[in-house]
PDB file of N, CA and C in Angstrom:
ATOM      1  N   UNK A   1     287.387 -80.878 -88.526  1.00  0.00           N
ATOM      2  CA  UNK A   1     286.747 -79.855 -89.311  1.00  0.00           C
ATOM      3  C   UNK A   1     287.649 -78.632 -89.353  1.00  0.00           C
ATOM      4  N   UNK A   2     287.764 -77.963 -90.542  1.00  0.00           N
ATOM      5  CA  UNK A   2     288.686 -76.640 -90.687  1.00  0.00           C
ATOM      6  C   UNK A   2     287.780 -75.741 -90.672  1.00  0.00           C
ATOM      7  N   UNK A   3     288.183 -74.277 -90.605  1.00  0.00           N
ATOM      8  CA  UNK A   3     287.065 -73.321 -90.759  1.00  0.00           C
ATOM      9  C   UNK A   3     288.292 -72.236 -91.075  1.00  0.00           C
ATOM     10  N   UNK A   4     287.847 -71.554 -92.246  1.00  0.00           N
ATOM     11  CA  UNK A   4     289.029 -70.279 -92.522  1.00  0.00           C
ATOM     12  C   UNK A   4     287.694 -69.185 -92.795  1.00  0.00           C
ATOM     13  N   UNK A   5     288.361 -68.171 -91.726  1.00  0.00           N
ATOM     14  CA  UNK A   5     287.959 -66.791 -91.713  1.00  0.00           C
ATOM     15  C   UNK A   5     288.876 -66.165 -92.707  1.00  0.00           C
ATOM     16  N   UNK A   6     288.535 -65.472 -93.300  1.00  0.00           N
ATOM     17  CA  UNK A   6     289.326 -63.499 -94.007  1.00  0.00           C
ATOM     18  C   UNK A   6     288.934 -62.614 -93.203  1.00  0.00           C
ATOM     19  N   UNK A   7     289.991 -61.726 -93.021  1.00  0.00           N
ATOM     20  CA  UNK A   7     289.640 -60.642 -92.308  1.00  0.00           C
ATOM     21  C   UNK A   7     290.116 -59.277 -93.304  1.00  0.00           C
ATOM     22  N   UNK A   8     289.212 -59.320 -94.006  1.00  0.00           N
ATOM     23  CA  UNK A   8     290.011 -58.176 -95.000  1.00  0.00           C
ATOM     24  C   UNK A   8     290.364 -56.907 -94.818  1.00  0.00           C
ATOM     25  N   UNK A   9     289.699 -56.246 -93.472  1.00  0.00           N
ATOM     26  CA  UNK A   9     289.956 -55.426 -93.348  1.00  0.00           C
ATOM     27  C   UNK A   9     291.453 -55.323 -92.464  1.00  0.00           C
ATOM     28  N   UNK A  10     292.092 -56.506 -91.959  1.00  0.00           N
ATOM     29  CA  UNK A  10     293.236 -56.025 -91.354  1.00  0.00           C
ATOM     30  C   UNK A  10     294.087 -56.932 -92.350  1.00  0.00           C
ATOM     31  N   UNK A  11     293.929 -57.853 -93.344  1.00  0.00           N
ATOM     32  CA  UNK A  11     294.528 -58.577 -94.417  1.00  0.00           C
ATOM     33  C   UNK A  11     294.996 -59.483 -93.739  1.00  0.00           C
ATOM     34  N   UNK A  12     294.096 -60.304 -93.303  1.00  0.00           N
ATOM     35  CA  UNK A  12     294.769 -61.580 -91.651  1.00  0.00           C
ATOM     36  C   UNK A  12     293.554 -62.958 -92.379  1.00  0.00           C
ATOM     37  N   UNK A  13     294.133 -63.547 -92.540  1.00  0.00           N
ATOM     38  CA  UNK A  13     293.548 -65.175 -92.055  1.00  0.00           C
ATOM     39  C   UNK A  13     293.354 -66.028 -90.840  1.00  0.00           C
ATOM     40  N   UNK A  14     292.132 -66.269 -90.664  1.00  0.00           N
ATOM     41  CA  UNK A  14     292.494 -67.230 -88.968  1.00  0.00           C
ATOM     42  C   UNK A  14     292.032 -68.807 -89.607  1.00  0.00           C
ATOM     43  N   UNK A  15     292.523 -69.582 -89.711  1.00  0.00           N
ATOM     44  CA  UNK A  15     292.478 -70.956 -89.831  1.00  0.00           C
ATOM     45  C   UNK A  15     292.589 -71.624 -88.466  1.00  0.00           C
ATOM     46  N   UNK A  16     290.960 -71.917 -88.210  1.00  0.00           N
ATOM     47  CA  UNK A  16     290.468 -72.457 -87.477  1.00  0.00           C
ATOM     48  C   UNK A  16     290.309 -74.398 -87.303  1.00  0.00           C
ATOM     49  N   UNK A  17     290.704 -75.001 -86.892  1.00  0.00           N
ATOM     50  CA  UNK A  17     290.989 -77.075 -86.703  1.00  0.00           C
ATOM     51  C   UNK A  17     290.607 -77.255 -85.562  1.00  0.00           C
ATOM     52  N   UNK A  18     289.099 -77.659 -85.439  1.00  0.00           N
ATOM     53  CA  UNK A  18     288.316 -78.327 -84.430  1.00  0.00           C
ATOM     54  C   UNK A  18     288.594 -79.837 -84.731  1.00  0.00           C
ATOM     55  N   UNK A  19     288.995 -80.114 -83.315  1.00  0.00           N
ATOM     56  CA  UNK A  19     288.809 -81.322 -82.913  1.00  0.00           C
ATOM     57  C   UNK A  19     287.835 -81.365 -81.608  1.00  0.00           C
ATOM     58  N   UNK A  20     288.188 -82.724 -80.973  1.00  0.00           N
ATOM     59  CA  UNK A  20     286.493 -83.077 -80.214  1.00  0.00           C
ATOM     60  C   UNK A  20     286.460 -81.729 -79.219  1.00  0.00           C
ATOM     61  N   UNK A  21     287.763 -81.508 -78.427  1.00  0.00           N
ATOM     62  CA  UNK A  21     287.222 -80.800 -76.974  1.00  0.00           C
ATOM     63  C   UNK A  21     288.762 -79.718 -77.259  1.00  0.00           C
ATOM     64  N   UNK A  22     289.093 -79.448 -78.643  1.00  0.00           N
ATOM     65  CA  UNK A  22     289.950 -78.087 -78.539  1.00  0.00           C
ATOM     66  C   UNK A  22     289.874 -77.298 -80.181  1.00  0.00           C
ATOM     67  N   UNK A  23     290.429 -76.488 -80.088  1.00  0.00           N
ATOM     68  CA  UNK A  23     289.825 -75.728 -81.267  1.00  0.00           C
ATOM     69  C   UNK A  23     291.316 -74.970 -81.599  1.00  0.00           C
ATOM     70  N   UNK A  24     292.400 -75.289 -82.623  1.00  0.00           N
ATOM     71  CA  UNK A  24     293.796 -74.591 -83.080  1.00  0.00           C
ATOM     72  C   UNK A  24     293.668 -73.559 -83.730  1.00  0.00           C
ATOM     73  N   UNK A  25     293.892 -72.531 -83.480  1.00  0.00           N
ATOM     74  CA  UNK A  25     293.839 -70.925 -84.786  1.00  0.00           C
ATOM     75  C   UNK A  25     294.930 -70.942 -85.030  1.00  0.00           C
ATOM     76  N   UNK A  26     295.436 -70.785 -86.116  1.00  0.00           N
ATOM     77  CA  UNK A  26     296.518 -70.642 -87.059  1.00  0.00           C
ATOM     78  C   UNK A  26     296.197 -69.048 -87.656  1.00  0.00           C
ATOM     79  N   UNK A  27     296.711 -68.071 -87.404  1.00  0.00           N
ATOM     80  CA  UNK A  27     296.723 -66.846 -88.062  1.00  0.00           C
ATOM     81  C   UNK A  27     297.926 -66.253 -88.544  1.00  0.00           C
ATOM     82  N   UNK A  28     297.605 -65.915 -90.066  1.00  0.00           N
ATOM     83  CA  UNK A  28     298.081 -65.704 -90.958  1.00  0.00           C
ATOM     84  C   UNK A  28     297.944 -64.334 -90.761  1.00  0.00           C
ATOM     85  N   UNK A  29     298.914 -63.379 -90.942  1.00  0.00           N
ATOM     86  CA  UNK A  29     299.040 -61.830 -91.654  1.00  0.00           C
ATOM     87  C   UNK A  29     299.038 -61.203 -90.289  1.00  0.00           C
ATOM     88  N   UNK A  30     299.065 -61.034 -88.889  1.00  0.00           N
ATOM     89  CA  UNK A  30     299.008 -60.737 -87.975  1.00  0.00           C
ATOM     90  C   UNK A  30     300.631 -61.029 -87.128  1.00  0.00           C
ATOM     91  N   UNK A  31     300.621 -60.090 -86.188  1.00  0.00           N
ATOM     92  CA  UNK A  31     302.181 -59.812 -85.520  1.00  0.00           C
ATOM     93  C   UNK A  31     301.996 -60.682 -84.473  1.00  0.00           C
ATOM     94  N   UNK A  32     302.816 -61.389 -83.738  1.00  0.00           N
ATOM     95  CA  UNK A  32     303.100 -61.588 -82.665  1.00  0.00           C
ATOM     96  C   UNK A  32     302.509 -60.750 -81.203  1.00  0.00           C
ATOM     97  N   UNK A  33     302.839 -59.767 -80.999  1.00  0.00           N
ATOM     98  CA  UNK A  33     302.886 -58.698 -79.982  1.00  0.00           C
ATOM     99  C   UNK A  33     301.311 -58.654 -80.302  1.00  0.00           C
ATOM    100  N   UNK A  34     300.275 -58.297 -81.886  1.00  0.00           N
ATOM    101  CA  UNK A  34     299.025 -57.942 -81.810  1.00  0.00           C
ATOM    102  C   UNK A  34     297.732 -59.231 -81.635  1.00  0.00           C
ATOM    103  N   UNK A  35     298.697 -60.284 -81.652  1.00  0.00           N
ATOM    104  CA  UNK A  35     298.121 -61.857 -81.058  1.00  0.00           C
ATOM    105  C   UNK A  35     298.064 -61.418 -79.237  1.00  0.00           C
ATOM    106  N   UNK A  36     299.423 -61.347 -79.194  1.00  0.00           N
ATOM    107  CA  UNK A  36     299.329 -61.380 -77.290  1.00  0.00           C
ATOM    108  C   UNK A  36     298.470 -60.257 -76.879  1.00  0.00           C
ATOM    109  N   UNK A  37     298.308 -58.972 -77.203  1.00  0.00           N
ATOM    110  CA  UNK A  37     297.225 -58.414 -76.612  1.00  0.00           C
ATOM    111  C   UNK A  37     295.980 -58.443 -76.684  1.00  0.00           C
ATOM    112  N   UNK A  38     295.409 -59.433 -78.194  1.00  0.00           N
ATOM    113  CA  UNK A  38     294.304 -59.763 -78.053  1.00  0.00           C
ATOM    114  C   UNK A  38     294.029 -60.854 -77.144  1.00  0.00           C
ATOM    115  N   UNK A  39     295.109 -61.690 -77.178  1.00  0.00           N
ATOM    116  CA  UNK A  39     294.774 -62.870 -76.126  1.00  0.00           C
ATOM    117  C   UNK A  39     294.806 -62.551 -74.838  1.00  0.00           C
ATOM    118  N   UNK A  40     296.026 -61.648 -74.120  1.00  0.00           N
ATOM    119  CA  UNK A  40     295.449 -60.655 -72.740  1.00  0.00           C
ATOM    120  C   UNK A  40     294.137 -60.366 -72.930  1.00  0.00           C
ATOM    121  N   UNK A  41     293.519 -59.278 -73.665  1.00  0.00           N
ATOM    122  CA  UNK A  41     292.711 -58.718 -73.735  1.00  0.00           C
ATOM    123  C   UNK A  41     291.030 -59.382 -73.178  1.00  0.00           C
ATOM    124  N   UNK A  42     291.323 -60.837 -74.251  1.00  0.00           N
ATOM    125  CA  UNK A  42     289.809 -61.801 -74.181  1.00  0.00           C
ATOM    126  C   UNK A  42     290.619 -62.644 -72.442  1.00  0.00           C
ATOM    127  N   UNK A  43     291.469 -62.944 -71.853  1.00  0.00           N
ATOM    128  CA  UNK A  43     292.099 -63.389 -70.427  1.00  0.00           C
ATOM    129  C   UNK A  43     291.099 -62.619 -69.660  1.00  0.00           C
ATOM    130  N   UNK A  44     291.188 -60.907 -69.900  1.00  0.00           N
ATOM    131  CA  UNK A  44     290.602 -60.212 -68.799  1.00  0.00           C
ATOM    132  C   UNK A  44     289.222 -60.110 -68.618  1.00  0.00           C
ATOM    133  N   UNK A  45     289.113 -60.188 -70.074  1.00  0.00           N
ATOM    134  CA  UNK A  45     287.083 -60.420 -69.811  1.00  0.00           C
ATOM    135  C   UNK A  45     286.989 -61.690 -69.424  1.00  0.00           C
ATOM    136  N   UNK A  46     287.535 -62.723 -69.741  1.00  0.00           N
ATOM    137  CA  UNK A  46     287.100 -64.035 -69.106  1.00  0.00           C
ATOM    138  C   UNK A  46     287.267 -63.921 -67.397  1.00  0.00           C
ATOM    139  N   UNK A  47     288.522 -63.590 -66.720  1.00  0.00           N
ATOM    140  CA  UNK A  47     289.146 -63.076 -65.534  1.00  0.00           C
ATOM    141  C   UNK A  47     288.288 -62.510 -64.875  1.00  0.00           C
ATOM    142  N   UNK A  48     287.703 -61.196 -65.901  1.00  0.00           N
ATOM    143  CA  UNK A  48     286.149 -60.675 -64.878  1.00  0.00           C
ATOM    144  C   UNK A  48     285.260 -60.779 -64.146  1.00  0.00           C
ATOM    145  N   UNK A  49     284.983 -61.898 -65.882  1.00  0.00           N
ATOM    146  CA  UNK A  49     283.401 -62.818 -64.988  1.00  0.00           C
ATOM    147  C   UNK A  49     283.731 -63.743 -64.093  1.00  0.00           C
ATOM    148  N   UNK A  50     284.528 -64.285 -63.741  1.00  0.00           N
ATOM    149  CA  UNK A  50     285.256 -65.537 -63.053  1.00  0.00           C
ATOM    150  C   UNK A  50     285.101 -64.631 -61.576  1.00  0.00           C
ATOM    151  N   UNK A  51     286.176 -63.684 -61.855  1.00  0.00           N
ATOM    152  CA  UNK A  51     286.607 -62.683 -60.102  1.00  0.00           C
ATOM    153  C   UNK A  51     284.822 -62.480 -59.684  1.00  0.00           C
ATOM    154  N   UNK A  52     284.270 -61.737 -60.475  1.00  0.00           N
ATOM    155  CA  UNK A  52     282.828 -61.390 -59.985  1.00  0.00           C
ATOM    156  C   UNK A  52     282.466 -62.655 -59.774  1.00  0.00           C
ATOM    157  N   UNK A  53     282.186 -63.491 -60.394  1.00  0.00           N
ATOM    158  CA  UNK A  53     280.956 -64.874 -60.195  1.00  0.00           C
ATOM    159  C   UNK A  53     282.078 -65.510 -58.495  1.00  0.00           C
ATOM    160  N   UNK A  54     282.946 -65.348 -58.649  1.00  0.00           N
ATOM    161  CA  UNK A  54     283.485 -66.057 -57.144  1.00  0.00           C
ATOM    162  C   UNK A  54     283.222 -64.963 -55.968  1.00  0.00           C
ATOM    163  N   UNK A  55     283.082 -63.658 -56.653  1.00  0.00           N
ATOM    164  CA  UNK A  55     282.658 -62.731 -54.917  1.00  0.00           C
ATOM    165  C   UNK A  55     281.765 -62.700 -54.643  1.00  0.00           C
ATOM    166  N   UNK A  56     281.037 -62.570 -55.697  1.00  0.00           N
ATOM    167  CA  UNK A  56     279.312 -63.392 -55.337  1.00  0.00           C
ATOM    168  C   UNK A  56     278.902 -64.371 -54.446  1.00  0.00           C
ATOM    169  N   UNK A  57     279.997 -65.815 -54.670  1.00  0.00           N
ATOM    170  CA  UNK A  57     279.734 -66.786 -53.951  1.00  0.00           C
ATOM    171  C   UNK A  57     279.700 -66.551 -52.752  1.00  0.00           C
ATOM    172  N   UNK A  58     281.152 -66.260 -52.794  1.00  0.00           N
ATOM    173  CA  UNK A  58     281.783 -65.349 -51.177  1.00  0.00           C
ATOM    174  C   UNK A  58     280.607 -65.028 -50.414  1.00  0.00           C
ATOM    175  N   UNK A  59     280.517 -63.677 -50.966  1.00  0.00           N
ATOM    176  CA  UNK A  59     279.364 -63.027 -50.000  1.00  0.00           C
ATOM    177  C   UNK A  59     277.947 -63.792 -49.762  1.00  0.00           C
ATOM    178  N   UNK A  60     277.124 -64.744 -50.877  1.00  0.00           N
ATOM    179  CA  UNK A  60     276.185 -65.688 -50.828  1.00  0.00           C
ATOM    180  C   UNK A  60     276.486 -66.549 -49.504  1.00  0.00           C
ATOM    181  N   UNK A  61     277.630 -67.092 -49.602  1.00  0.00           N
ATOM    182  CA  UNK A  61     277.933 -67.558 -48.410  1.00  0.00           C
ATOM    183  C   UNK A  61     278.468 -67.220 -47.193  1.00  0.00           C
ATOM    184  N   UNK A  62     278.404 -65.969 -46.892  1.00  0.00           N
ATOM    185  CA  UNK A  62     278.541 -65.160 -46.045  1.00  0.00           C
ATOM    186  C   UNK A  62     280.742 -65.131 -45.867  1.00  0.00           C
ATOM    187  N   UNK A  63     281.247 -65.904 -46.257  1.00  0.00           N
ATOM    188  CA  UNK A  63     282.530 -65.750 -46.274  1.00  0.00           C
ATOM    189  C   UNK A  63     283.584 -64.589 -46.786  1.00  0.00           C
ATOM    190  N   UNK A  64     284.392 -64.471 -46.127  1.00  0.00           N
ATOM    191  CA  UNK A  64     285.364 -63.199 -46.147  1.00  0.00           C
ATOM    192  C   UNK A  64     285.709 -62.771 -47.438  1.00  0.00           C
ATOM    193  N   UNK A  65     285.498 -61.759 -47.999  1.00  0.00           N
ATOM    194  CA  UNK A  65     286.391 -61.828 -49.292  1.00  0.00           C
ATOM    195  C   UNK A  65     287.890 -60.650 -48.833  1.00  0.00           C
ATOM    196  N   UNK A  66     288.003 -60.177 -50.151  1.00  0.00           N
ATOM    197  CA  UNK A  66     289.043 -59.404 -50.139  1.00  0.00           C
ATOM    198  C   UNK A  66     288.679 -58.116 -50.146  1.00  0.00           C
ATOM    199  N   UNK A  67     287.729 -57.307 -49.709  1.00  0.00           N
ATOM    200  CA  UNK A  67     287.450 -55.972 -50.098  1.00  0.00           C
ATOM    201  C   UNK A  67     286.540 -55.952 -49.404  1.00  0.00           C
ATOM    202  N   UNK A  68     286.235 -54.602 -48.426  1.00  0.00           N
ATOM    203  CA  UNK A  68     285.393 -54.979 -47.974  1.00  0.00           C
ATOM    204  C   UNK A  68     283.925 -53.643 -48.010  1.00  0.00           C
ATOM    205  N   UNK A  69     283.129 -54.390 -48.577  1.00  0.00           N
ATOM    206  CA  UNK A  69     282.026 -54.022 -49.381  1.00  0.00           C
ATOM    207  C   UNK A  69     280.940 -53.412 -48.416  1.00  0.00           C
ATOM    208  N   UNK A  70     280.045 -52.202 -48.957  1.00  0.00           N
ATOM    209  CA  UNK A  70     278.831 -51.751 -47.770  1.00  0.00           C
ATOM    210  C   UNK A  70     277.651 -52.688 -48.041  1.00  0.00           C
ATOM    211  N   UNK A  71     276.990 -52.580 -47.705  1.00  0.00           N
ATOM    212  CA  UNK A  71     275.498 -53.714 -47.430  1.00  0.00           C
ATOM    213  C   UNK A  71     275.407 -52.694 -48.974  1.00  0.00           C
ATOM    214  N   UNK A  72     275.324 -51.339 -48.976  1.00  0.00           N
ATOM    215  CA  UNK A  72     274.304 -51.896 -50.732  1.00  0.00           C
ATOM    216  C   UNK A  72     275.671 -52.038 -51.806  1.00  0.00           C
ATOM    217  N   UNK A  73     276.083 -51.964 -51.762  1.00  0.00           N
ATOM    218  CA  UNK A  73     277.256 -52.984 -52.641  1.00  0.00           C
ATOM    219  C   UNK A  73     276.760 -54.273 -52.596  1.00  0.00           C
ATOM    220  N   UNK A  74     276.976 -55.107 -51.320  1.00  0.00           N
ATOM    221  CA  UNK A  74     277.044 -56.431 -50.992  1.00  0.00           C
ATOM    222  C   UNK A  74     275.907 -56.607 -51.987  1.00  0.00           C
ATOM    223  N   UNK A  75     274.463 -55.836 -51.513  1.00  0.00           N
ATOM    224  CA  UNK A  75     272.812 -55.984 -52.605  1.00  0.00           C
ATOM    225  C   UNK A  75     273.071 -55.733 -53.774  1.00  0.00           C
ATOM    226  N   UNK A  76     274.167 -55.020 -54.379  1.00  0.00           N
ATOM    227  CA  UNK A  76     274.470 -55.112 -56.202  1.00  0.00           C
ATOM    228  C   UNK A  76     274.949 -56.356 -56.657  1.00  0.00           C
ATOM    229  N   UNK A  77     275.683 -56.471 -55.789  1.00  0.00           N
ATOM    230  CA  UNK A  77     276.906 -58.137 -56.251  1.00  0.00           C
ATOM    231  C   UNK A  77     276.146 -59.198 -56.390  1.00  0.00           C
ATOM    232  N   UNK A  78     275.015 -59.299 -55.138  1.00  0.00           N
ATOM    233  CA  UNK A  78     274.227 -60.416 -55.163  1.00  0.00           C
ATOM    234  C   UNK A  78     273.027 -60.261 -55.920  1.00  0.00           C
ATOM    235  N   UNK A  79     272.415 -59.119 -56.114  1.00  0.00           N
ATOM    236  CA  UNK A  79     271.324 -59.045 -57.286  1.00  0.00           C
ATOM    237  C   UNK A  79     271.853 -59.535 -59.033  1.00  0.00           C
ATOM    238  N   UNK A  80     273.030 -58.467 -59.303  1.00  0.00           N
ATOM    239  CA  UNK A  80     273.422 -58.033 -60.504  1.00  0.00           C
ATOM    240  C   UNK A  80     274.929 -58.862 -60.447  1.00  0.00           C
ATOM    241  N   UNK A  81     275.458 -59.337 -59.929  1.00  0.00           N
ATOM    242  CA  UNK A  81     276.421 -60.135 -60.019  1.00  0.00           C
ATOM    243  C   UNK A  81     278.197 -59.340 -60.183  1.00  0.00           C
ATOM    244  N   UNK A  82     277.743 -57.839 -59.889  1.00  0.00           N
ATOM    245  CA  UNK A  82     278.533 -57.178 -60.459  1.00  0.00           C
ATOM    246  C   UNK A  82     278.348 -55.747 -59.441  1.00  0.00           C
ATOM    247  N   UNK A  83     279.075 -55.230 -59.083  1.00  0.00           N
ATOM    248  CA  UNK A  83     278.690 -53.670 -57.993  1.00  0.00           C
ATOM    249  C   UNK A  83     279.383 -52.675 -59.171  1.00  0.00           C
ATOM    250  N   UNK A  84     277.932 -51.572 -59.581  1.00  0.00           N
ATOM    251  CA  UNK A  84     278.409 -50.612 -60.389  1.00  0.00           C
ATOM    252  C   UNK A  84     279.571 -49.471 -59.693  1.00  0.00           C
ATOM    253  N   UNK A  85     280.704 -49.519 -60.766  1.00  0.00           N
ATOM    254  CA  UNK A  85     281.731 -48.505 -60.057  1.00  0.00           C
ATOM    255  C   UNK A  85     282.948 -48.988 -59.593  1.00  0.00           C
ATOM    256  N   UNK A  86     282.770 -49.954 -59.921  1.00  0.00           N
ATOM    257  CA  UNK A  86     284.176 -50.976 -59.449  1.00  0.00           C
ATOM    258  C   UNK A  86     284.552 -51.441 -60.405  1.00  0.00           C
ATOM    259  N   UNK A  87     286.315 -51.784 -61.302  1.00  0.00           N
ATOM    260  CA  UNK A  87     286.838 -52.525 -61.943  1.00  0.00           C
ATOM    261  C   UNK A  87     287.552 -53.372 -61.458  1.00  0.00           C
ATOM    262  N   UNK A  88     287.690 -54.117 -61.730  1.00  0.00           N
ATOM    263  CA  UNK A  88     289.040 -55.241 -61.558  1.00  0.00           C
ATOM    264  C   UNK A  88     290.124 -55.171 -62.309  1.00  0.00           C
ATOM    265  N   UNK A  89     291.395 -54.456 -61.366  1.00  0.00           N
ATOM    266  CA  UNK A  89     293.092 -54.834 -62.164  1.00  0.00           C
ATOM    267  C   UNK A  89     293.818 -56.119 -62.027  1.00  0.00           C
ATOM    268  N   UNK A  90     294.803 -55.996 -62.006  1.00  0.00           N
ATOM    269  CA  UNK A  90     295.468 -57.491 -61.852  1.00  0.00           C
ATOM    270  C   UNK A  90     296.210 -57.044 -60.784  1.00  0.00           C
ATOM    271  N   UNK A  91     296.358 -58.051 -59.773  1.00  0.00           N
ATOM    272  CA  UNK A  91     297.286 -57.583 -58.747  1.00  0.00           C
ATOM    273  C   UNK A  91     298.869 -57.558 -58.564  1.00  0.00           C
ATOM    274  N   UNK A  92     299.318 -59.277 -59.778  1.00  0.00           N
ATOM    275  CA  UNK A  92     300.414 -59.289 -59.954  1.00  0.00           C
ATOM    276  C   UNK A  92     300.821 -58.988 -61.776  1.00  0.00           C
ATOM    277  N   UNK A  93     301.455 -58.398 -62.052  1.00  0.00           N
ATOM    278  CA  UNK A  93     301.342 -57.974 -63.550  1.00  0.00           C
ATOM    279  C   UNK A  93     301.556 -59.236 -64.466  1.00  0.00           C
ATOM    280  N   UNK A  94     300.289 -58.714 -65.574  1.00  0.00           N
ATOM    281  CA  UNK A  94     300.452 -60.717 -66.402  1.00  0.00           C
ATOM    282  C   UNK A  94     301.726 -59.875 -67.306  1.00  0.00           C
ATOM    283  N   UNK A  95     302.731 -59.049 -67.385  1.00  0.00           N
ATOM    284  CA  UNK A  95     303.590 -59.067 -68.616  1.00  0.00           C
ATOM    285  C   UNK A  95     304.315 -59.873 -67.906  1.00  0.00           C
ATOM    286  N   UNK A  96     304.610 -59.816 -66.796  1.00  0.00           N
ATOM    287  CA  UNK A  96     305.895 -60.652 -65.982  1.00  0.00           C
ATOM    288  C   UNK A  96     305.265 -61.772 -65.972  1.00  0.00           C
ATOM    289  N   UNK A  97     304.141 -62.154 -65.181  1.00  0.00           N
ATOM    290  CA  UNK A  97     303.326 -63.354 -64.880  1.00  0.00           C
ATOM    291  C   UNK A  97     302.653 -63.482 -65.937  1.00  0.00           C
ATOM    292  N   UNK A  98     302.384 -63.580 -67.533  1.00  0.00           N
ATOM    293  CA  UNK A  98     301.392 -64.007 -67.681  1.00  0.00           C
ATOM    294  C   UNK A  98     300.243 -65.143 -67.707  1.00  0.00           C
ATOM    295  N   UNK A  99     300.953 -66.416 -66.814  1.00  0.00           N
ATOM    296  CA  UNK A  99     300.220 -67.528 -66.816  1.00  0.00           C
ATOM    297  C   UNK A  99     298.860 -67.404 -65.728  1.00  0.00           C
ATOM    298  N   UNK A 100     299.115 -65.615 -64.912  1.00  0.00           N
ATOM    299  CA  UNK A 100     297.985 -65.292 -63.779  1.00  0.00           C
ATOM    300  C   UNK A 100     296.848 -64.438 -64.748  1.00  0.00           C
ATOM    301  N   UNK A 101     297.350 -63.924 -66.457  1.00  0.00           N
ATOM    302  CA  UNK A 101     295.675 -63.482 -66.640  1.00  0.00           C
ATOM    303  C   UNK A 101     294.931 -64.120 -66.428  1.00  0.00           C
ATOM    304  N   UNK A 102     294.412 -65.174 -66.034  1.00  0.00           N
ATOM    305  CA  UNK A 102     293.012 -65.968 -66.243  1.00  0.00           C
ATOM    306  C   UNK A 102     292.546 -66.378 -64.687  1.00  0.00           C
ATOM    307  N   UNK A 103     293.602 -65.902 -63.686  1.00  0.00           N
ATOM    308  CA  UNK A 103     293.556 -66.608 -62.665  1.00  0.00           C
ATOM    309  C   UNK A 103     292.564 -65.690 -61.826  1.00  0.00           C
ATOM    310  N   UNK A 104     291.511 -66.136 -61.435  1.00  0.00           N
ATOM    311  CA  UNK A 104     290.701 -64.926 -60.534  1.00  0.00           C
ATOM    312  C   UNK A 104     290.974 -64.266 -59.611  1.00  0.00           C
ATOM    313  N   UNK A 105     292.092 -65.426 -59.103  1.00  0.00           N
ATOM    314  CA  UNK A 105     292.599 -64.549 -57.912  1.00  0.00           C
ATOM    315  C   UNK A 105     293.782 -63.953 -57.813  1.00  0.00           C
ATOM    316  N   UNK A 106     293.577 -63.401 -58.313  1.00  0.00           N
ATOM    317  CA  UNK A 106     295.013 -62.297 -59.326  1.00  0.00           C
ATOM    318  C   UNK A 106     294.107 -60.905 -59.615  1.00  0.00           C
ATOM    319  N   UNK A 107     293.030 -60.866 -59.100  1.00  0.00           N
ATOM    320  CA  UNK A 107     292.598 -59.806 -59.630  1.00  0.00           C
ATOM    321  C   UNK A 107     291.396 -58.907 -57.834  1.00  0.00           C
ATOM    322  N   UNK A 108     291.915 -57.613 -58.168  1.00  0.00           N
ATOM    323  CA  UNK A 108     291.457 -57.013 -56.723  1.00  0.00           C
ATOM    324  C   UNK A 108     290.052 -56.301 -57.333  1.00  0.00           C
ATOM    325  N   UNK A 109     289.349 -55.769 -56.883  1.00  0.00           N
ATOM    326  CA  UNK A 109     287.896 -54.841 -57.055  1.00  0.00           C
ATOM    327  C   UNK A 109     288.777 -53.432 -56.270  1.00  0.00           C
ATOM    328  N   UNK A 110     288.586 -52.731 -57.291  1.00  0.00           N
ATOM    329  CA  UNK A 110     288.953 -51.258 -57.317  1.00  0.00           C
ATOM    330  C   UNK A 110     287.902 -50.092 -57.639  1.00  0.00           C
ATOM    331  N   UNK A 111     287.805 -48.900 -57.132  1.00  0.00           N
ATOM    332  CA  UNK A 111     286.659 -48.196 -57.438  1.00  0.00           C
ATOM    333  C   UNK A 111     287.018 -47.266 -58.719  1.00  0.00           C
ATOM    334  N   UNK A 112     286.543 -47.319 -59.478  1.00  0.00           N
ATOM    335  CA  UNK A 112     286.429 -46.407 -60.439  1.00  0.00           C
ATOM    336  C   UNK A 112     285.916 -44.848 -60.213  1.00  0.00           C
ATOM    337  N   UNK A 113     286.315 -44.094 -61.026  1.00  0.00           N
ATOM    338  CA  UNK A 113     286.772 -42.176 -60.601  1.00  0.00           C
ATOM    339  C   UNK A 113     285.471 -42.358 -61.746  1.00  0.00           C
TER     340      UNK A 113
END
């Protein structure tokens, strides 16, 4: 199955070719460099939920993580899956590495100002 988007407002085509278990975008009218930061970009939100949903486990299972969290932190992570006030960076940089955006454990819990 094909599927073609317009994007008129940036004058880009994405030609979309599903097959059973992968999906090819072909984009038309778009740079190189503004492909890779969207594809970083959607890495780190995927990266997010991944780092959070595994410190969760962590702490569910009482095991060590990497940071070490107060009891009501620990009660945000495990309620809300997520402790307000904290981001996640990358620890080793994906421009050099980028085969570690996606990797969860590439990524530390940092407090936000």
């Amino acid at each position: 199955m094909v599927s073609i988007y317009p994007f008129f407002r940036f004058q880009m085509i994405d030609v979309r070719i599903h097959c059973a278990d992968t999906v090819i975008n072909l984009r038309y009218g778009t740079t190189l460099e503004h492909e890779k930061q969207r594809l970083l970009h959607h890495a780190k939100t995927s990266v997010m939920r991944k780092a959070w949903h595994r410190e969760r486990d962590l702490l569910r299972l009482g095991l060590p993580t990497n940071k070490d969290w107060s009891v009501a932190e620990i009660d945000e992570i495990l309620k809300l899956g997520y402790a307000n006030g904290f981001d996640g960076e990358y620890i080793r940089d994906t421009e050099r590495y980028p085969e570690l955006c996606d990797d969860p454990y590439n990524i530390r819990f940092v407090k936000t100002n």
